[in-house]
Structures are given as C-alpha cells and as structure tokens.
PDB file of N, CA and C in Angstrom:
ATOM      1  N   UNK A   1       5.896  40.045  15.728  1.00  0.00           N
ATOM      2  CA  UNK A   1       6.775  38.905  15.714  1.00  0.00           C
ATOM      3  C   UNK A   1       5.959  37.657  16.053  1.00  0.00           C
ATOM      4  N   UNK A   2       6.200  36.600  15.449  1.00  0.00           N
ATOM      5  CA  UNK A   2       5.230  35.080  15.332  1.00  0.00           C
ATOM      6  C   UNK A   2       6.577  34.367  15.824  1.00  0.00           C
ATOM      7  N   UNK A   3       6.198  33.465  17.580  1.00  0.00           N
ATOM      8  CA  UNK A   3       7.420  32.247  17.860  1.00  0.00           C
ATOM      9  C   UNK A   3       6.652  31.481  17.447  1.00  0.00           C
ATOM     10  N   UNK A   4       7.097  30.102  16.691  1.00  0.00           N
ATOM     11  CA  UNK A   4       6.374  28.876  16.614  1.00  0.00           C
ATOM     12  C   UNK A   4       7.499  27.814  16.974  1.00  0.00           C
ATOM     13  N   UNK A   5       7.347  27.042  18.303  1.00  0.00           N
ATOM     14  CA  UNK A   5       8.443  26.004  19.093  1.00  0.00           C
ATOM     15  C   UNK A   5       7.687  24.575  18.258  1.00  0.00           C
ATOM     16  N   UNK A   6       8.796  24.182  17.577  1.00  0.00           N
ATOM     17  CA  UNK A   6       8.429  22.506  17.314  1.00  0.00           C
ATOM     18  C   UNK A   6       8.894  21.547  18.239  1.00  0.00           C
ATOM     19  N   UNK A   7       8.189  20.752  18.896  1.00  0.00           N
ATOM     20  CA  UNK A   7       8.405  20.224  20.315  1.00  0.00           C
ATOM     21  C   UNK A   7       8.114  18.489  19.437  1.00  0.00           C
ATOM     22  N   UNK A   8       8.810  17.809  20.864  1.00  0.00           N
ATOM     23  CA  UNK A   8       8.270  16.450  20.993  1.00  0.00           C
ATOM     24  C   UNK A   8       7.691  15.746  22.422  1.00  0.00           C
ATOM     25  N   UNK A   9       6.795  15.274  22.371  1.00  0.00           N
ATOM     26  CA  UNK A   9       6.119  15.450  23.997  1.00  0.00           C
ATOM     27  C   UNK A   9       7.464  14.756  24.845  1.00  0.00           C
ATOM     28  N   UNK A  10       8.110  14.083  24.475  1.00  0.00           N
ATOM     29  CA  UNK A  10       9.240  13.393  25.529  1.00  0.00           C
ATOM     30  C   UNK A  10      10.435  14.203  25.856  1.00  0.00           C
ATOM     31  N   UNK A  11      10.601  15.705  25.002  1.00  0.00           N
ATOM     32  CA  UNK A  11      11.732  16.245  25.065  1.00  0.00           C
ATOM     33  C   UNK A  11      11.853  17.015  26.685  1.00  0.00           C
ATOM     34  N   UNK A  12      13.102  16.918  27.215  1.00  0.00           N
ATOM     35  CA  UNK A  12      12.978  17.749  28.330  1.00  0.00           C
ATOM     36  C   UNK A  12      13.655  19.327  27.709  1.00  0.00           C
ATOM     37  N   UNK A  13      14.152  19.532  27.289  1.00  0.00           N
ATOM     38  CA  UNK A  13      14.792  20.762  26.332  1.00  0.00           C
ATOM     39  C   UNK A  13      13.366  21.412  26.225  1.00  0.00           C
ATOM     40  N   UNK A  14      12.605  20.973  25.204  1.00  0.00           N
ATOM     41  CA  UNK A  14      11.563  21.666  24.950  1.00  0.00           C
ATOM     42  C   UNK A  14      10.879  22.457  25.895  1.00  0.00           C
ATOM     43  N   UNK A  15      10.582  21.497  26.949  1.00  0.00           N
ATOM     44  CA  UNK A  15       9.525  21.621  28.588  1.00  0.00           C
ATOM     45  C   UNK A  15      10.662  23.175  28.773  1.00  0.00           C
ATOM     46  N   UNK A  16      12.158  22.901  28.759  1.00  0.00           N
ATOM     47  CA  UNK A  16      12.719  24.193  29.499  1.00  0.00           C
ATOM     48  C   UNK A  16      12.827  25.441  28.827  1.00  0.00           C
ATOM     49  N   UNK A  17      12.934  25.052  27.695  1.00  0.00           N
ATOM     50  CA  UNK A  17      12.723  26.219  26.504  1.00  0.00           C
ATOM     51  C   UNK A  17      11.111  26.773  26.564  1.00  0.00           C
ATOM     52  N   UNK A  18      10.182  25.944  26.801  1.00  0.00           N
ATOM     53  CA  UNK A  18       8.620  26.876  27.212  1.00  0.00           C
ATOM     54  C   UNK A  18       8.743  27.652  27.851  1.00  0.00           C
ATOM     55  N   UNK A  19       9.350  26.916  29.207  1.00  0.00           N
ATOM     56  CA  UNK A  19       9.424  27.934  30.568  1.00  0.00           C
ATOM     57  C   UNK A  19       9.911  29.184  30.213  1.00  0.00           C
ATOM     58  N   UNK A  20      11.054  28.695  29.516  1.00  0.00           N
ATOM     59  CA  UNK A  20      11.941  30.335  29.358  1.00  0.00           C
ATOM     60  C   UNK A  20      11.157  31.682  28.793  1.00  0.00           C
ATOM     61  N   UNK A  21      10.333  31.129  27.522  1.00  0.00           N
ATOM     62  CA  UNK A  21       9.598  31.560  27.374  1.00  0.00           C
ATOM     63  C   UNK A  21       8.413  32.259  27.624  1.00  0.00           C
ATOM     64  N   UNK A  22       8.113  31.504  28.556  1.00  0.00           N
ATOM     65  CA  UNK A  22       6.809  31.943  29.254  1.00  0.00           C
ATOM     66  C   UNK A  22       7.733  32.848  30.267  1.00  0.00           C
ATOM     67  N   UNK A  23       8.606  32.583  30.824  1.00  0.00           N
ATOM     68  CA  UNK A  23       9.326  33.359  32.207  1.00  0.00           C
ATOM     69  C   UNK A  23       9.774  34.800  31.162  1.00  0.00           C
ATOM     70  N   UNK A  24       9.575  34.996  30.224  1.00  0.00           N
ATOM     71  CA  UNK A  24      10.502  36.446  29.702  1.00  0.00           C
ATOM     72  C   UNK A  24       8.764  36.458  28.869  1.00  0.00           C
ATOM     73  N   UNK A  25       7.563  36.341  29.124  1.00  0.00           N
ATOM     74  CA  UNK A  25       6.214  36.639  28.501  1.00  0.00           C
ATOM     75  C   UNK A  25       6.518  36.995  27.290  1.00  0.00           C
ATOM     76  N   UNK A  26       7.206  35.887  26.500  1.00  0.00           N
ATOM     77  CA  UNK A  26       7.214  35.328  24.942  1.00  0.00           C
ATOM     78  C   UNK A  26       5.823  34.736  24.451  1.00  0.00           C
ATOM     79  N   UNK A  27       5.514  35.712  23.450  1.00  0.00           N
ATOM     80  CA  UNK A  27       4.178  34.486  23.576  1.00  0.00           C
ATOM     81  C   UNK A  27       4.441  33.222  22.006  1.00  0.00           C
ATOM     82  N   UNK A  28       3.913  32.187  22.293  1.00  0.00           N
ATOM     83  CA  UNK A  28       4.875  31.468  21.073  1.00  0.00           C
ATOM     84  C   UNK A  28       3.555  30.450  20.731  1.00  0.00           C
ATOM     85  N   UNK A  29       3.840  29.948  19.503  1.00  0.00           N
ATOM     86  CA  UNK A  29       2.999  28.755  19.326  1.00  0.00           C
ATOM     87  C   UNK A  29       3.385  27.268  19.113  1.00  0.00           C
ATOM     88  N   UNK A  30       3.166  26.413  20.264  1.00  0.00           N
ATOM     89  CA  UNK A  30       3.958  24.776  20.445  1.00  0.00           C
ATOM     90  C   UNK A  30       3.304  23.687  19.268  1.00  0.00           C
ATOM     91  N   UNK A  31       3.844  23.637  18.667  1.00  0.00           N
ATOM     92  CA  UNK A  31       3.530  22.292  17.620  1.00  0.00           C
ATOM     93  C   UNK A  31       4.419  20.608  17.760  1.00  0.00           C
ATOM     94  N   UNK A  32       3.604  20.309  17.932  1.00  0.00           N
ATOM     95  CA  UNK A  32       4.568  18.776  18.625  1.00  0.00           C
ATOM     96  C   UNK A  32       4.680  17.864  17.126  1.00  0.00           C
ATOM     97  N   UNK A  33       5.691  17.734  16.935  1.00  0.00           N
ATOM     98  CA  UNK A  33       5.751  17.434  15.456  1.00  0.00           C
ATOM     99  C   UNK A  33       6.062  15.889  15.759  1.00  0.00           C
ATOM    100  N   UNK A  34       5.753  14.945  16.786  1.00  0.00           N
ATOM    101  CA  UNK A  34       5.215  13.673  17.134  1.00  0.00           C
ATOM    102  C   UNK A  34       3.741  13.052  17.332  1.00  0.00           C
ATOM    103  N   UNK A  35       3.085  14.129  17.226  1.00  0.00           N
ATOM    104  CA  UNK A  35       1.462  14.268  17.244  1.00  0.00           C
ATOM    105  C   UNK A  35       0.896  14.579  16.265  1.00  0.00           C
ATOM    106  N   UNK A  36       1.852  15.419  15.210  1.00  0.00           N
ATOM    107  CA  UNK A  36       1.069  16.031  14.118  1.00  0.00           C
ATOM    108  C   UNK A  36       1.683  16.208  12.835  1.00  0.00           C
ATOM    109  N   UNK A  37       1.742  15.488  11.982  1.00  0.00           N
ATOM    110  CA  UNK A  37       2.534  15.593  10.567  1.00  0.00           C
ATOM    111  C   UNK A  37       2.682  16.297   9.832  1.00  0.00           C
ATOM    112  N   UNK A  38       1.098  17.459   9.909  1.00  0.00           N
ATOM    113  CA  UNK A  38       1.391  18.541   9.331  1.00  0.00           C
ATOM    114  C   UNK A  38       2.659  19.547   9.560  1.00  0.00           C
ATOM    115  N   UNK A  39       2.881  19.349  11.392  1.00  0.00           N
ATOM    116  CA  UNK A  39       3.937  20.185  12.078  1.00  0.00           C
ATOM    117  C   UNK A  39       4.996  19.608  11.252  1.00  0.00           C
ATOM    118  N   UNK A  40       5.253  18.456  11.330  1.00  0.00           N
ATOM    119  CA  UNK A  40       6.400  18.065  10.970  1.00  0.00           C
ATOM    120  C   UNK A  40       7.089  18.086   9.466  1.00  0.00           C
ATOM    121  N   UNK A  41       6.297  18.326   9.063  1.00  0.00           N
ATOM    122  CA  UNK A  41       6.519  18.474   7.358  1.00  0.00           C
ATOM    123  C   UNK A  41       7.056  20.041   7.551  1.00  0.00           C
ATOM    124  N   UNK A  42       6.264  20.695   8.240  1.00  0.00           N
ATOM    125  CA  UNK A  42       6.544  22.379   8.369  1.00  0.00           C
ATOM    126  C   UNK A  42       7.957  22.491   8.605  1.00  0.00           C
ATOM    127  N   UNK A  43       7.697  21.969   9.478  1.00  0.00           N
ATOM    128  CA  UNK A  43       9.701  21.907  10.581  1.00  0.00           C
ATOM    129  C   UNK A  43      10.410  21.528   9.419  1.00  0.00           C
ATOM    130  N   UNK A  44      10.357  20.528   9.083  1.00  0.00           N
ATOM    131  CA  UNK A  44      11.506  20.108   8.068  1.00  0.00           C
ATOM    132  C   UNK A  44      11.899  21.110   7.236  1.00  0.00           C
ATOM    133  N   UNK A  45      10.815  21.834   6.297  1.00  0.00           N
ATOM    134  CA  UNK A  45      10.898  22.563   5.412  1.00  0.00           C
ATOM    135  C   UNK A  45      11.871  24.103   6.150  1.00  0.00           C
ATOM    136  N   UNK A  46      11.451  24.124   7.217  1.00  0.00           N
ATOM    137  CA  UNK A  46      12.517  25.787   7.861  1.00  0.00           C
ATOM    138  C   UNK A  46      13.618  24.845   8.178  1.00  0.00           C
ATOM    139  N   UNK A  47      13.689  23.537   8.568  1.00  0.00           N
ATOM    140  CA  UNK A  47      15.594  22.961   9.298  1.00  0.00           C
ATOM    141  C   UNK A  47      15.898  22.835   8.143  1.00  0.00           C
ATOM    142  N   UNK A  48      15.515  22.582   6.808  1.00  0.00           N
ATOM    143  CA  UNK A  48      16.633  21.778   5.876  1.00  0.00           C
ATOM    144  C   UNK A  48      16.428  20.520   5.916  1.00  0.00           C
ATOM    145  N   UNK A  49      15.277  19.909   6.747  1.00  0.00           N
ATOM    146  CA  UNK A  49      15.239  18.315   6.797  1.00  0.00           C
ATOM    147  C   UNK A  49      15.785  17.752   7.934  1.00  0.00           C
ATOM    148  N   UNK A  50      16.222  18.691   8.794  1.00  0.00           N
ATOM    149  CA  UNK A  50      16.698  18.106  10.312  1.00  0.00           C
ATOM    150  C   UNK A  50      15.584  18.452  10.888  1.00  0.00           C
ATOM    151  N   UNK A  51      15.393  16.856  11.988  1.00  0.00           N
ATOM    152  CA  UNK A  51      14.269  16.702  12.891  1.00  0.00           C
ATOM    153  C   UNK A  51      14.865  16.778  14.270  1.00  0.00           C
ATOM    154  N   UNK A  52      15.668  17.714  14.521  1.00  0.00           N
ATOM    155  CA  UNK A  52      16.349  17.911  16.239  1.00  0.00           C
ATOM    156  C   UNK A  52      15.079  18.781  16.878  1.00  0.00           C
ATOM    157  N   UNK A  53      14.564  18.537  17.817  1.00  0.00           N
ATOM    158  CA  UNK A  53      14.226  19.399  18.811  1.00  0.00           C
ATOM    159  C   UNK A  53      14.700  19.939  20.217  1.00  0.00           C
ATOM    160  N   UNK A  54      14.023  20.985  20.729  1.00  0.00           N
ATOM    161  CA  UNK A  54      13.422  21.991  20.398  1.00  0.00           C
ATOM    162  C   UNK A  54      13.792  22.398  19.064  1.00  0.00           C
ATOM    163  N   UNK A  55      12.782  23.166  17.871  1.00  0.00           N
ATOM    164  CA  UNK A  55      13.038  23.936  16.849  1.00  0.00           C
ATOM    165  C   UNK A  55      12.581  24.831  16.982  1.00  0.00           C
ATOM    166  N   UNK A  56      12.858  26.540  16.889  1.00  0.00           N
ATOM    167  CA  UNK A  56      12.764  27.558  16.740  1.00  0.00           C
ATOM    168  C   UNK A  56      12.486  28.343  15.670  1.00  0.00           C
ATOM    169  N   UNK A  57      11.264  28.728  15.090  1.00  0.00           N
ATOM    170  CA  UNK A  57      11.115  29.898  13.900  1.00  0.00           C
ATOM    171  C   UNK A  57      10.737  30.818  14.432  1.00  0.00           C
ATOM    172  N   UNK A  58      11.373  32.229  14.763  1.00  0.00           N
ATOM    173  CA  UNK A  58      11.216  33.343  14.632  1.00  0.00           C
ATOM    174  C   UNK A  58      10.704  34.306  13.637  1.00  0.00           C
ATOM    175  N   UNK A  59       9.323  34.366  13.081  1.00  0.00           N
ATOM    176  CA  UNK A  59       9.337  35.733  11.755  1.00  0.00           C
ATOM    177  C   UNK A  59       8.812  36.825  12.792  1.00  0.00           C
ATOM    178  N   UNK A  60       9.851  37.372  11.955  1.00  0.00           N
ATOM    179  CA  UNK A  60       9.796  38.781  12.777  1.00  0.00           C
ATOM    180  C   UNK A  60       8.837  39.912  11.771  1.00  0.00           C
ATOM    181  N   UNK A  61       8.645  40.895  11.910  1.00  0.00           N
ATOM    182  CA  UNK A  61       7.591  41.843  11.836  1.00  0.00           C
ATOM    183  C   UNK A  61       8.138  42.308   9.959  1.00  0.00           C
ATOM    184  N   UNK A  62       9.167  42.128   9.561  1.00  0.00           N
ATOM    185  CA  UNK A  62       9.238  42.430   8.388  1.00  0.00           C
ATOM    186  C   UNK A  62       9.399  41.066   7.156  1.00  0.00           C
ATOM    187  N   UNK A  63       9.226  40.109   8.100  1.00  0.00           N
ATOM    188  CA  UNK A  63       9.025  38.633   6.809  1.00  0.00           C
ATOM    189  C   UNK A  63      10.198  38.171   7.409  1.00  0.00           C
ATOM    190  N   UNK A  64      10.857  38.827   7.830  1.00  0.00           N
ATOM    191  CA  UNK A  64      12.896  37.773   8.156  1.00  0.00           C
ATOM    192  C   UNK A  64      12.293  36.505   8.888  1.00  0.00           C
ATOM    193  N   UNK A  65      13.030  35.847   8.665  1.00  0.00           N
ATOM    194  CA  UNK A  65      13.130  34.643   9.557  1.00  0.00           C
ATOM    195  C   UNK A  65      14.124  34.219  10.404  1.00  0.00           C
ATOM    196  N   UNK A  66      14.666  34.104  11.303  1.00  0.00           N
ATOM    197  CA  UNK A  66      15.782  33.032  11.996  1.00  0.00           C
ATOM    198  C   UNK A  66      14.941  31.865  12.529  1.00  0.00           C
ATOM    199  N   UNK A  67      16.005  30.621  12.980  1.00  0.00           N
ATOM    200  CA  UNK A  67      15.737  29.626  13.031  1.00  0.00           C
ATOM    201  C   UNK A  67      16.683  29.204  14.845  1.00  0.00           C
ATOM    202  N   UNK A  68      16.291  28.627  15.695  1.00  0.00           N
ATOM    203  CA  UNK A  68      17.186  27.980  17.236  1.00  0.00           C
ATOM    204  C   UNK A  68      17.349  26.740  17.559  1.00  0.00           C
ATOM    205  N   UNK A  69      17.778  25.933  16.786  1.00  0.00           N
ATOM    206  CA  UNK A  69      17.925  24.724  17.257  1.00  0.00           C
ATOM    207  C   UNK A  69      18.544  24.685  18.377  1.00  0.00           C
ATOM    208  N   UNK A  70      17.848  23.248  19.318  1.00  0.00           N
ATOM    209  CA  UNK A  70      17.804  23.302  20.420  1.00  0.00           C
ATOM    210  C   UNK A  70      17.570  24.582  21.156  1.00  0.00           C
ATOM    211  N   UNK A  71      17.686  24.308  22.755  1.00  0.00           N
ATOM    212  CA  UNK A  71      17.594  25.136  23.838  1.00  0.00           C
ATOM    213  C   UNK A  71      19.183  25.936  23.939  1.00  0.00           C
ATOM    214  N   UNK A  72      19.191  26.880  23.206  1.00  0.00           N
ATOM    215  CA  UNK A  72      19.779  27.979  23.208  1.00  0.00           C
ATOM    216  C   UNK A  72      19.741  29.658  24.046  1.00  0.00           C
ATOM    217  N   UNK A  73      19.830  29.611  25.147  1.00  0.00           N
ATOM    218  CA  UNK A  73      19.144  30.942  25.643  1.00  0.00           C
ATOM    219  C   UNK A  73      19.799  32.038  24.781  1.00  0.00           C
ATOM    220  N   UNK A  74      21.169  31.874  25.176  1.00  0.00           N
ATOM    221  CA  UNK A  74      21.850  33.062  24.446  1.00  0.00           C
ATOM    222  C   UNK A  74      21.474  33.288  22.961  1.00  0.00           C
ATOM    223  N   UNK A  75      21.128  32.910  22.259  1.00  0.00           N
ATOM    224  CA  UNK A  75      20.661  33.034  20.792  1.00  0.00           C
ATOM    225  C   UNK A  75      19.197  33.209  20.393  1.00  0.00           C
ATOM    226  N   UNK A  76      18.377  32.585  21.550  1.00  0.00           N
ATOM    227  CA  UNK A  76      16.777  33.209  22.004  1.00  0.00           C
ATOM    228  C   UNK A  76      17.253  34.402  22.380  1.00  0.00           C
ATOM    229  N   UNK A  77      17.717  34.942  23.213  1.00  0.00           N
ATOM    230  CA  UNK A  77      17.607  36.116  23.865  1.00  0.00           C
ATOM    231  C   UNK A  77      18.403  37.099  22.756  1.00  0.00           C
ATOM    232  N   UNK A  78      19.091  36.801  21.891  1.00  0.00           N
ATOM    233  CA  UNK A  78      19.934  37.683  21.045  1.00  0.00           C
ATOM    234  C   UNK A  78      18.364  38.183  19.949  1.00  0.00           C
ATOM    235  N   UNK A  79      18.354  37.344  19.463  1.00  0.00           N
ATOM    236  CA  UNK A  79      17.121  37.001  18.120  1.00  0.00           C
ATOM    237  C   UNK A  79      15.535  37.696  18.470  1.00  0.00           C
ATOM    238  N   UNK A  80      15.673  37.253  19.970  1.00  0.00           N
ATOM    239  CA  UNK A  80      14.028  37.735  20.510  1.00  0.00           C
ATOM    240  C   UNK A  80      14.026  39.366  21.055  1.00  0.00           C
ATOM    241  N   UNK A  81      15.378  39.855  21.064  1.00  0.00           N
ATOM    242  CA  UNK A  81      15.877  41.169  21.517  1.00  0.00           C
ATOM    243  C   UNK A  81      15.486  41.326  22.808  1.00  0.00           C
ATOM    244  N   UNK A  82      15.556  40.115  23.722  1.00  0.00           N
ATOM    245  CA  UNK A  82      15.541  40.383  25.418  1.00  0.00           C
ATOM    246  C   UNK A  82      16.520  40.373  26.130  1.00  0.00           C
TER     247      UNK A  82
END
C-alpha cells in the first residue's frame, strides 16, 4: 500500500493528519502542493480539480485507489484497515 498526503505548509489539518499517521506507524509520502507544481498538478488530477487540503491517495496493493479529503480519521482508519 503507497499513502501520498498533499499538504500545504500553513494547513493545521494537515500537521494533525501527519501525526495521526505517524501515531498508527502509517508510513506515507507528504507533497506540499504550495512548494511544488508538479504535486499539484498530481492532486488535481486524483480530486477532479479540487485543491482542498489535507488530500489523501491511498493505492492499495492491487492498483485500487481511494481518495480523503480533509482530516477524516474515521475514513483513514476505515480505508487504511486500522
């Protein structure tokens, strides 16, 4: 399973959604899609063109994808099977 969190350095959501992450040893990859355009072109293409953060892509081990906008625990924890 691949997390990749699209962040913005000012978000506080994001900062708590790491933690969570890191607190349940998720291992994930942070792309700040205010620093980096490549991120942000990415993000767009999995939201549909919405730039809300935190963004969430989940691919899981057989190609599926889900998607978490915002700081959602209950839907991290459903999706991440913790």
């Amino acid at each position: 399973m691949k997390v990749i969190v699209y962040t913005t350095t000012t978000c506080p959501f994001c900062k708590m959604l790491e933690e969570f992450l890191k607190g349940k040893n998720v291992s994930y990859e942070e792309k700040s899609v205010d620093r980096d355009e490549a991120a942000k072109e990415e993000m767009l293409k999995d939201s549909q063109g919405f730039l809300g953060v935190p963004f969430t892509v989940i691919t899981k081990d057989d190609g599926t994808k889900d998607t978490v906008l915002g700081f959602d625990k209950g839907k991290l924890a459903e999706v991440l099977g913790l």
